[in-house]
C-alpha atoms as a PDB file:
ATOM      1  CA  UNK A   1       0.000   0.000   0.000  1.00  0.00           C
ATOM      2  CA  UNK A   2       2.868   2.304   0.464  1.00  0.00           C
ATOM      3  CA  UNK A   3       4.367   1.822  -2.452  1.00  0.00           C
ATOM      4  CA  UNK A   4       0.958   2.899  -4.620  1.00  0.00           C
ATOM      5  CA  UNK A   5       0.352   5.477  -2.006  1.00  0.00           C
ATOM      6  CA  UNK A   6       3.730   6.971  -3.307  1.00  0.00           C
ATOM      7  CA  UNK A   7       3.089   6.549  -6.870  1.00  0.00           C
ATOM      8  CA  UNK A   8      -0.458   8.554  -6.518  1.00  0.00           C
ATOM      9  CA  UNK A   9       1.239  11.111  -4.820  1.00  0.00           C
ATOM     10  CA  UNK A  10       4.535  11.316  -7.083  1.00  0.00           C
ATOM     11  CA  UNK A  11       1.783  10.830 -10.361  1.00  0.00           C
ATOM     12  CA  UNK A  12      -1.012  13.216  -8.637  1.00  0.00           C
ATOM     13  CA  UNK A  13       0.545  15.545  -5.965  1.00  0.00           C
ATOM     14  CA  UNK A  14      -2.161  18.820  -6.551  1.00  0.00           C
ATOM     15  CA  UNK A  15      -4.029  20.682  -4.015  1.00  0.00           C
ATOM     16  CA  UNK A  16      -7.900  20.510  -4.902  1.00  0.00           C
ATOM     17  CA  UNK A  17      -8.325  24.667  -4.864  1.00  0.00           C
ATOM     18  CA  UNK A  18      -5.478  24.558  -7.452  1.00  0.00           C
ATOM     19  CA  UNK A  19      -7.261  21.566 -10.038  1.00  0.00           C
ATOM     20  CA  UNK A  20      -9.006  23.191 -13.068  1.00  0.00           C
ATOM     21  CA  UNK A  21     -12.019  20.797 -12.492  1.00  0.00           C
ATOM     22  CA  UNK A  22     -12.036  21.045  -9.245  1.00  0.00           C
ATOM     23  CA  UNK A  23     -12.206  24.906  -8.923  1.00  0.00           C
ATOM     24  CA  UNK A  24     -15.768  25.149 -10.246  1.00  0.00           C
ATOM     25  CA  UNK A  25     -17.063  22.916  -7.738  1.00  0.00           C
ATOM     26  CA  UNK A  26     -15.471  24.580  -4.738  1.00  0.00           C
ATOM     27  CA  UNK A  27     -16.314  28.209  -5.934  1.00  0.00           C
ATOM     28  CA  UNK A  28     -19.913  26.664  -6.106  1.00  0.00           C
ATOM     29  CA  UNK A  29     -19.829  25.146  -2.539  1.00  0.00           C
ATOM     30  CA  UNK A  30     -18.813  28.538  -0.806  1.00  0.00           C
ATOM     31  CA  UNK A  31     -21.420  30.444  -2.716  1.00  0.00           C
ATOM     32  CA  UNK A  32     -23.933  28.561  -1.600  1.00  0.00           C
ATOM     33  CA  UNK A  33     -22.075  28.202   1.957  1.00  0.00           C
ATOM     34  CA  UNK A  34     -21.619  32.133   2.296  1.00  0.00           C
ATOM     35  CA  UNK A  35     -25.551  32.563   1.366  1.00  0.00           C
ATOM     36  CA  UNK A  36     -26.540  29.882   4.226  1.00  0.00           C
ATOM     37  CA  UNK A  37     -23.911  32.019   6.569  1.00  0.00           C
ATOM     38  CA  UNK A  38     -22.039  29.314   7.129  1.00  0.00           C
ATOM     39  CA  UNK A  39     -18.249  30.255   7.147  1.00  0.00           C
ATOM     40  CA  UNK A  40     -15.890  28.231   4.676  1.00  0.00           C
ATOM     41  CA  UNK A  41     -13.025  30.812   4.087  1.00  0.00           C
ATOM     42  CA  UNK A  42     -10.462  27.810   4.284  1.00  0.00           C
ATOM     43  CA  UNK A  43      -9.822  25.560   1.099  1.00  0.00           C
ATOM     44  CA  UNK A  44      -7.353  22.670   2.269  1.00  0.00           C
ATOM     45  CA  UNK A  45      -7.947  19.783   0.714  1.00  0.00           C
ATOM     46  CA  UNK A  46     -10.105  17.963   3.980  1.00  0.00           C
ATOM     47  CA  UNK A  47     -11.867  21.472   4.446  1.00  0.00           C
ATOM     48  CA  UNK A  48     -13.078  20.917   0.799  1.00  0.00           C
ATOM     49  CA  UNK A  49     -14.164  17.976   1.607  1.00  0.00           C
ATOM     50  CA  UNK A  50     -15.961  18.536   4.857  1.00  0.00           C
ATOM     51  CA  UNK A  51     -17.845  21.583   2.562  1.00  0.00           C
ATOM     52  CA  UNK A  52     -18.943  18.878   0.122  1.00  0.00           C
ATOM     53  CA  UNK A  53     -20.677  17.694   2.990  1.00  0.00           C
ATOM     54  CA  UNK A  54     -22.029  20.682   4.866  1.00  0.00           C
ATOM     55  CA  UNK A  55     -23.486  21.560   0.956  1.00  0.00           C
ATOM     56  CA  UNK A  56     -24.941  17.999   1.049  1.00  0.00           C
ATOM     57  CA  UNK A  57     -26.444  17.768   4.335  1.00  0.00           C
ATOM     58  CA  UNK A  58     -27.847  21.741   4.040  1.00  0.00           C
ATOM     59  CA  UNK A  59     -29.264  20.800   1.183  1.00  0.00           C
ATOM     60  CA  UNK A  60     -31.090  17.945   3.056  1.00  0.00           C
ATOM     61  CA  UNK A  61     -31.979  19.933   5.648  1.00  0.00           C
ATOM     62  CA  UNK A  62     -33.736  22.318   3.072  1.00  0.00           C
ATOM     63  CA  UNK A  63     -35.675  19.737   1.294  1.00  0.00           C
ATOM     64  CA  UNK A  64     -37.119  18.425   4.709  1.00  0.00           C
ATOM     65  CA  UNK A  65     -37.710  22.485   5.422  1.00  0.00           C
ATOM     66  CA  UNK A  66     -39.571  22.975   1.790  1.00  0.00           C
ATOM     67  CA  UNK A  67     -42.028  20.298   2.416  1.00  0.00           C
ATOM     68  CA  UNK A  68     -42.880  21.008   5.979  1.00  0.00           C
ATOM     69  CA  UNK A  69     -43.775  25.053   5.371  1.00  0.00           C
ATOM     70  CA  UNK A  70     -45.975  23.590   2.312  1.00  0.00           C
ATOM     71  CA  UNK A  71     -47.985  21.101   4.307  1.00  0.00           C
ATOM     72  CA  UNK A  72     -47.980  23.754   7.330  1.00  0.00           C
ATOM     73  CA  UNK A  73     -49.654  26.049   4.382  1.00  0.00           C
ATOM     74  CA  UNK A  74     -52.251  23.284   3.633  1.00  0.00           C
ATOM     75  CA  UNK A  75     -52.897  22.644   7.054  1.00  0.00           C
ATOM     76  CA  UNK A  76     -53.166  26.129   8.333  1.00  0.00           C
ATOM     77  CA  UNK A  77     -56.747  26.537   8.402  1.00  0.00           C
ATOM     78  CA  UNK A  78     -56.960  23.784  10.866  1.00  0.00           C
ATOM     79  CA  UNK A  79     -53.380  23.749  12.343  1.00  0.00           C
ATOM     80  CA  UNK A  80     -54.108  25.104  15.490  1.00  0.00           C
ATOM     81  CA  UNK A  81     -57.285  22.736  16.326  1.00  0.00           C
ATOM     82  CA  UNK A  82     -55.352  19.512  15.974  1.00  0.00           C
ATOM     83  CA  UNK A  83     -53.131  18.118  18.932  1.00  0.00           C
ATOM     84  CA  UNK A  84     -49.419  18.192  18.490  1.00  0.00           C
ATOM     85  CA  UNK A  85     -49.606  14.356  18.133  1.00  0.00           C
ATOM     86  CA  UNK A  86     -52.565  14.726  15.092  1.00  0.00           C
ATOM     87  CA  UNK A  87     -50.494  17.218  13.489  1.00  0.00           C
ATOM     88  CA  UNK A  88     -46.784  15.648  13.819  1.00  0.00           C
ATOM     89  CA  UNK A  89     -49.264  12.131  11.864  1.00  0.00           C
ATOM     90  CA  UNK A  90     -50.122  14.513   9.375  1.00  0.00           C
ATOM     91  CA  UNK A  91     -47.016  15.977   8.542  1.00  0.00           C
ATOM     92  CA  UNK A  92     -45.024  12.885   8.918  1.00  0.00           C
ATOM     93  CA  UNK A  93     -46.692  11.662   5.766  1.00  0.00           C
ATOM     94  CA  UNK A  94     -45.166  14.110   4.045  1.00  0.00           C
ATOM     95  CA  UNK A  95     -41.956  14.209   5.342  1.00  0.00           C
ATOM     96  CA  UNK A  96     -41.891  10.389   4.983  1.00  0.00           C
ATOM     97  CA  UNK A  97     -43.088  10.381   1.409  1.00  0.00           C
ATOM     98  CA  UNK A  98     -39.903  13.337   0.185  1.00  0.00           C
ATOM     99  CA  UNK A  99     -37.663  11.237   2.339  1.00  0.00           C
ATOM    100  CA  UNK A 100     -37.673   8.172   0.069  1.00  0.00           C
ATOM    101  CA  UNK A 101     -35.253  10.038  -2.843  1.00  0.00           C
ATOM    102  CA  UNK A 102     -32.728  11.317   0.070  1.00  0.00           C
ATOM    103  CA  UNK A 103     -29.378   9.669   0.427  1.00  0.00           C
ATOM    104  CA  UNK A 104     -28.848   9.235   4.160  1.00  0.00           C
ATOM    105  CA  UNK A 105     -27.807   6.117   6.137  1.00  0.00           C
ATOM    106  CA  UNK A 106     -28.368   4.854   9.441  1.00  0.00           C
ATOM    107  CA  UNK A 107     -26.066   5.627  13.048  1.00  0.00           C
ATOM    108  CA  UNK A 108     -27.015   4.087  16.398  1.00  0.00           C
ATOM    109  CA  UNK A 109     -30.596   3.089  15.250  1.00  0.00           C
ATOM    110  CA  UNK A 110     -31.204   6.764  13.858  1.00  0.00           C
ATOM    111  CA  UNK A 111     -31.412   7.919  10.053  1.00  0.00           C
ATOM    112  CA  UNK A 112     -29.031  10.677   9.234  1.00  0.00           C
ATOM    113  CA  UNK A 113     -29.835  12.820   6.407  1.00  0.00           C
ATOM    114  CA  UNK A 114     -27.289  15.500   7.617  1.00  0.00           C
ATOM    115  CA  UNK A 115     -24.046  14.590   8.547  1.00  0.00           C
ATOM    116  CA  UNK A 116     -22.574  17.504   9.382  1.00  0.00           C
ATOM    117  CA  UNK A 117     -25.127  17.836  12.092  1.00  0.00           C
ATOM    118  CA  UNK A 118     -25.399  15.811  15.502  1.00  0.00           C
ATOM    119  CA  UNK A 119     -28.121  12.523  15.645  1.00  0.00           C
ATOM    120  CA  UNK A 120     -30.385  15.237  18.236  1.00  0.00           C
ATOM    121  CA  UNK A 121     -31.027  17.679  15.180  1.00  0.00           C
ATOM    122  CA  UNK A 122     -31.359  14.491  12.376  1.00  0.00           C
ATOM    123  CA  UNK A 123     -34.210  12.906  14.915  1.00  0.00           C
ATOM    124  CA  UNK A 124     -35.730  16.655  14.821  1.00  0.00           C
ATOM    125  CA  UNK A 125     -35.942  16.842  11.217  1.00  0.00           C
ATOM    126  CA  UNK A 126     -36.451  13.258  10.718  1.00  0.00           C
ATOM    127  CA  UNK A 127     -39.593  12.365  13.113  1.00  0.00           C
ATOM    128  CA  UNK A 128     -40.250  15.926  15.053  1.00  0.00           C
ATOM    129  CA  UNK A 129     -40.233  18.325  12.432  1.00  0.00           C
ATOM    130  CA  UNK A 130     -43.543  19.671  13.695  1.00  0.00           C
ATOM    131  CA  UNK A 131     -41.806  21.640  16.318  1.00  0.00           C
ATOM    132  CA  UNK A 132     -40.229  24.244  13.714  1.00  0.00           C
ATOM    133  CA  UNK A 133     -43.681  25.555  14.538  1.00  0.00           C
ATOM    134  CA  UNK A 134     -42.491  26.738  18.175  1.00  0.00           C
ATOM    135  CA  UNK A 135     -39.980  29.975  17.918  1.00  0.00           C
ATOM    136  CA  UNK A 136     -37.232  28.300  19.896  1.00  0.00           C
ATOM    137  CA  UNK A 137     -36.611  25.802  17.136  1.00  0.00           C
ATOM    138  CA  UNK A 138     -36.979  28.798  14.446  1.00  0.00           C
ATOM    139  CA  UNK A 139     -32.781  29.367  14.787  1.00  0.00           C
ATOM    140  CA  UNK A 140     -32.423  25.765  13.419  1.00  0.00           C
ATOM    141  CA  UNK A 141     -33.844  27.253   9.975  1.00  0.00           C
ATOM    142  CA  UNK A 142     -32.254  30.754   9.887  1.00  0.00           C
ATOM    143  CA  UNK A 143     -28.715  30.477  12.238  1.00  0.00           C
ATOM    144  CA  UNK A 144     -27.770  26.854  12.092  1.00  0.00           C
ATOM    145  CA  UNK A 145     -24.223  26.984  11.861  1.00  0.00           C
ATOM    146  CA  UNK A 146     -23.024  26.799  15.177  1.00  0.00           C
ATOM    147  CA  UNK A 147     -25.069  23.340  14.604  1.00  0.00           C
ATOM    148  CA  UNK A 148     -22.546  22.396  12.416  1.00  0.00           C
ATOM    149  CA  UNK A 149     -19.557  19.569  13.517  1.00  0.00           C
ATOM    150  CA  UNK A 150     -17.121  17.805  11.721  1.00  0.00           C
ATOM    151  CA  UNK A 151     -16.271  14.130  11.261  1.00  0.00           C
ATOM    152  CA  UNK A 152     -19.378  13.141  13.941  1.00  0.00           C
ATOM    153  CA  UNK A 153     -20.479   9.835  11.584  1.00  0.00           C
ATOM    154  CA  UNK A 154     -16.587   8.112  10.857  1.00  0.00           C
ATOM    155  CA  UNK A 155     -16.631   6.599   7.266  1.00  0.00           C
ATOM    156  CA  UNK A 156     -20.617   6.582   6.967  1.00  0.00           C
ATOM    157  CA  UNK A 157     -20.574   9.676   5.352  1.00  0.00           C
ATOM    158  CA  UNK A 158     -18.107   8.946   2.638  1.00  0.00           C
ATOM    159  CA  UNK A 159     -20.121   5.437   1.920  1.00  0.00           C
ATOM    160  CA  UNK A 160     -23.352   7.057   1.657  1.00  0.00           C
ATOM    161  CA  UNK A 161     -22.952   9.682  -1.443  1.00  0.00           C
ATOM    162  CA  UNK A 162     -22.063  12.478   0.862  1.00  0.00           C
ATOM    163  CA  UNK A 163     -18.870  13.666  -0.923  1.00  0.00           C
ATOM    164  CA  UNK A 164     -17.416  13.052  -4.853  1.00  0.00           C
ATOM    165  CA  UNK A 165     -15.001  10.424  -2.730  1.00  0.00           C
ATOM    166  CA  UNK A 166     -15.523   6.603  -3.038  1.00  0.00           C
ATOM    167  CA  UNK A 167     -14.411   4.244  -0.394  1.00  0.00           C
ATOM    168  CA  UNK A 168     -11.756   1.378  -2.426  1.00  0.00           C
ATOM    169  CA  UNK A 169     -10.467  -0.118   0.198  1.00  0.00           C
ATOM    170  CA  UNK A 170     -11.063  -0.422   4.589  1.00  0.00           C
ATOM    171  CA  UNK A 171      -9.321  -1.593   7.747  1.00  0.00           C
ATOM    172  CA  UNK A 172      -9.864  -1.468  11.107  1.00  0.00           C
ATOM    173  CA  UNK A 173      -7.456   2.008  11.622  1.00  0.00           C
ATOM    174  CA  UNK A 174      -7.700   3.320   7.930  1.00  0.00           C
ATOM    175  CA  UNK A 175      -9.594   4.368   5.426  1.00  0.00           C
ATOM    176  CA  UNK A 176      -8.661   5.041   1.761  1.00  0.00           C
ATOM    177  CA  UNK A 177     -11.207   7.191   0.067  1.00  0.00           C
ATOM    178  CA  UNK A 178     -10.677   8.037  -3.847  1.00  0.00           C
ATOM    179  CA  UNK A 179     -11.989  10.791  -6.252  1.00  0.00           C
ATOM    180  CA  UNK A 180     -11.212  11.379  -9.663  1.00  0.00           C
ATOM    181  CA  UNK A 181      -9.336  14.768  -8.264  1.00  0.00           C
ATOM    182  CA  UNK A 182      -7.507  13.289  -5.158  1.00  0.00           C
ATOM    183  CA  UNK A 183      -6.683  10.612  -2.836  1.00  0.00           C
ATOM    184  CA  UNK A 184      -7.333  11.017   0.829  1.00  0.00           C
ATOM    185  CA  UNK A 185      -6.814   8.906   3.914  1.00  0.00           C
ATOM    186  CA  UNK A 186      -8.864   9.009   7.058  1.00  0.00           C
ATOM    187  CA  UNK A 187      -7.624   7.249  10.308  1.00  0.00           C
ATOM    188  CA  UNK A 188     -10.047   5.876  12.934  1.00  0.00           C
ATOM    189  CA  UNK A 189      -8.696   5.901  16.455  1.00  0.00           C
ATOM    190  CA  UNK A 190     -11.191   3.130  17.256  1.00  0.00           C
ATOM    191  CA  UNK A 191     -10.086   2.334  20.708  1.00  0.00           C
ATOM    192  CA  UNK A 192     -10.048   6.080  21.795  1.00  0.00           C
ATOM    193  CA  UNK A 193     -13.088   7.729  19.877  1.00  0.00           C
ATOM    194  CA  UNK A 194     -14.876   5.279  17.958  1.00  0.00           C
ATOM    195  CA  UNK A 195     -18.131   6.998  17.891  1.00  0.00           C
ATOM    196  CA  UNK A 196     -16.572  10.555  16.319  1.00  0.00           C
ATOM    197  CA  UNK A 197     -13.600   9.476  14.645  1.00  0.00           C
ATOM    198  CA  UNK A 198     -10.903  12.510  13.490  1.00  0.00           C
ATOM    199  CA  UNK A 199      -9.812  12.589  10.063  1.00  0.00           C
ATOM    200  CA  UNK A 200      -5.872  12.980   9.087  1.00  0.00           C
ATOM    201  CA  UNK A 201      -4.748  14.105   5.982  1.00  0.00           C
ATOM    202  CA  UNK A 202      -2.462  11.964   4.781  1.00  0.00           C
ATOM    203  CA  UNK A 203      -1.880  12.358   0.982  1.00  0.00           C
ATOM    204  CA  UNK A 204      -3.619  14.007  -1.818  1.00  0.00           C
ATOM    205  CA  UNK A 205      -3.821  14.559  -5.821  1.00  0.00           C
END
C-alpha cells in the first residue's frame, strides 16, 4: 500500500483549490455556503471535503424544510385545532413520502440525512419536524451553523454519497477514500473515539 500510495502522490501531488475541475465545484460550494452564513473561508484539501458535505447535508436539511412550510400552508386553516400528536401524523406523511429520494444512512438506530449535524437535530428533522412551529426551534432554519460539527459519523458519510469520494479499500485504523481529483486517507482511532472518529490528511492529488 505504500508503495501505490507513493506513486499517486509522485503521479497526482495537486491541491484541490489549485485543479481546473475542481475549482468550479469549490467556488460553487462557498457560494452557496456564504448565502446559508455558514463560514468556509479555508480551502485545504479535507476542508473541501468537509464543505462537500455541509453543501450535502444543508441541502437535506432544506428539502425536509420545503415540504414542511408547504404542508404547514395546507394545514393552516386547521393547524391550530389539531393536537401536536394529530399534526406531527399529518405531517409525517409528508416528510416520509420526500424522504424516500434522500441519500442518508443509518447511526445508532437513527437515520441521518445530515451529517454535518449531531443525531439530536437528524431525529428533529427526521420524526419531530412539527416543532419548527415553536420559535425556539426557528434558529435551526435561519442560524444553524453553530449546529454544524465535523467528522461526527466516521466513514458513513463517505459510503453514503455524501462527498465526490468513493471508499476502495477499509481496515480497522484506515480508510482510503478516492476521487477522480484526489486521494485522501482518514484514520479511525477506534479504541479512543470510535463513535466521532478525526480525520488525518495523509496524501492528496
Amino acid at each position: 500500500m505504500k508503495t501505490l500510495v507513493e506513486f499517486l502522490n509522485k503521479t497526482y501531488d495537486q491541491k484541490l483549490e489549485n485543479h481546473k475541475e475542481y475549482k468550479k465545484t469549490l467556488k460553487e460550494m462557498k457560494n452557496f455556503l456564504t448565502e446559508n452564513k455558514v463560514t468556509c473561508s479555508k480551502s485545504d484539501d479535507i476542508d473541501c471535503i468537509h464543505y462537500e458535505i455541509y453543501v450535502s447535508s444543508i441541502k437535506n436539511k432544506q428539502h425536509f424544510e420545503e415540504v414542511f412550510f408547504d404542508t404547514y400552508v395546507k394545514m393552516y386553516d386547521y393547524w391550530y385545532d389539531l393536537t401536536y400528536k394529530e399534526r406531527k401524523q399529518q405531517m409525517n406523511v409528508d416528510i416520509d413520502a420526500c424522504k424516500q429520494d434522500m441519500k442518508h444512512f443509518m447511526y445508532e438506530e437513527e437515520e441521518i440525512f445530515m451529517p454535518c449535524f449531531d443525531s439530536r437535530m437528524n431525529h428533529l428533522y427526521n420524526t419531530e419536524i412539527v416543532l419548527l412551529d415553536l420559535k425556539q426551534y426557528h434558529t435551526f432554519i435561519r442560524d444553524f451553523e453553530k449546529e454544524i460539527k465535523d467528522d461526527l459519523y466516521g466513514v458513513l458519510p463517505y459510503e453514503n454519497g455524501f462527498t465526490s469520494t468513493q471508499v476502495y479499500a477499509r481496515w480497522e485504523i484506515a480508510l482510503w477514500c478516492i476521487s477522480q481529483w484526489f486521494i485522501v486517507s482518514i484514520v479511525f482511532y477506534m479504541a479512543i473515539m470510535p463513535a466521532a472518529c478525526p480525520l488525518i490528511l495523509k496524501c492528496r492529488i
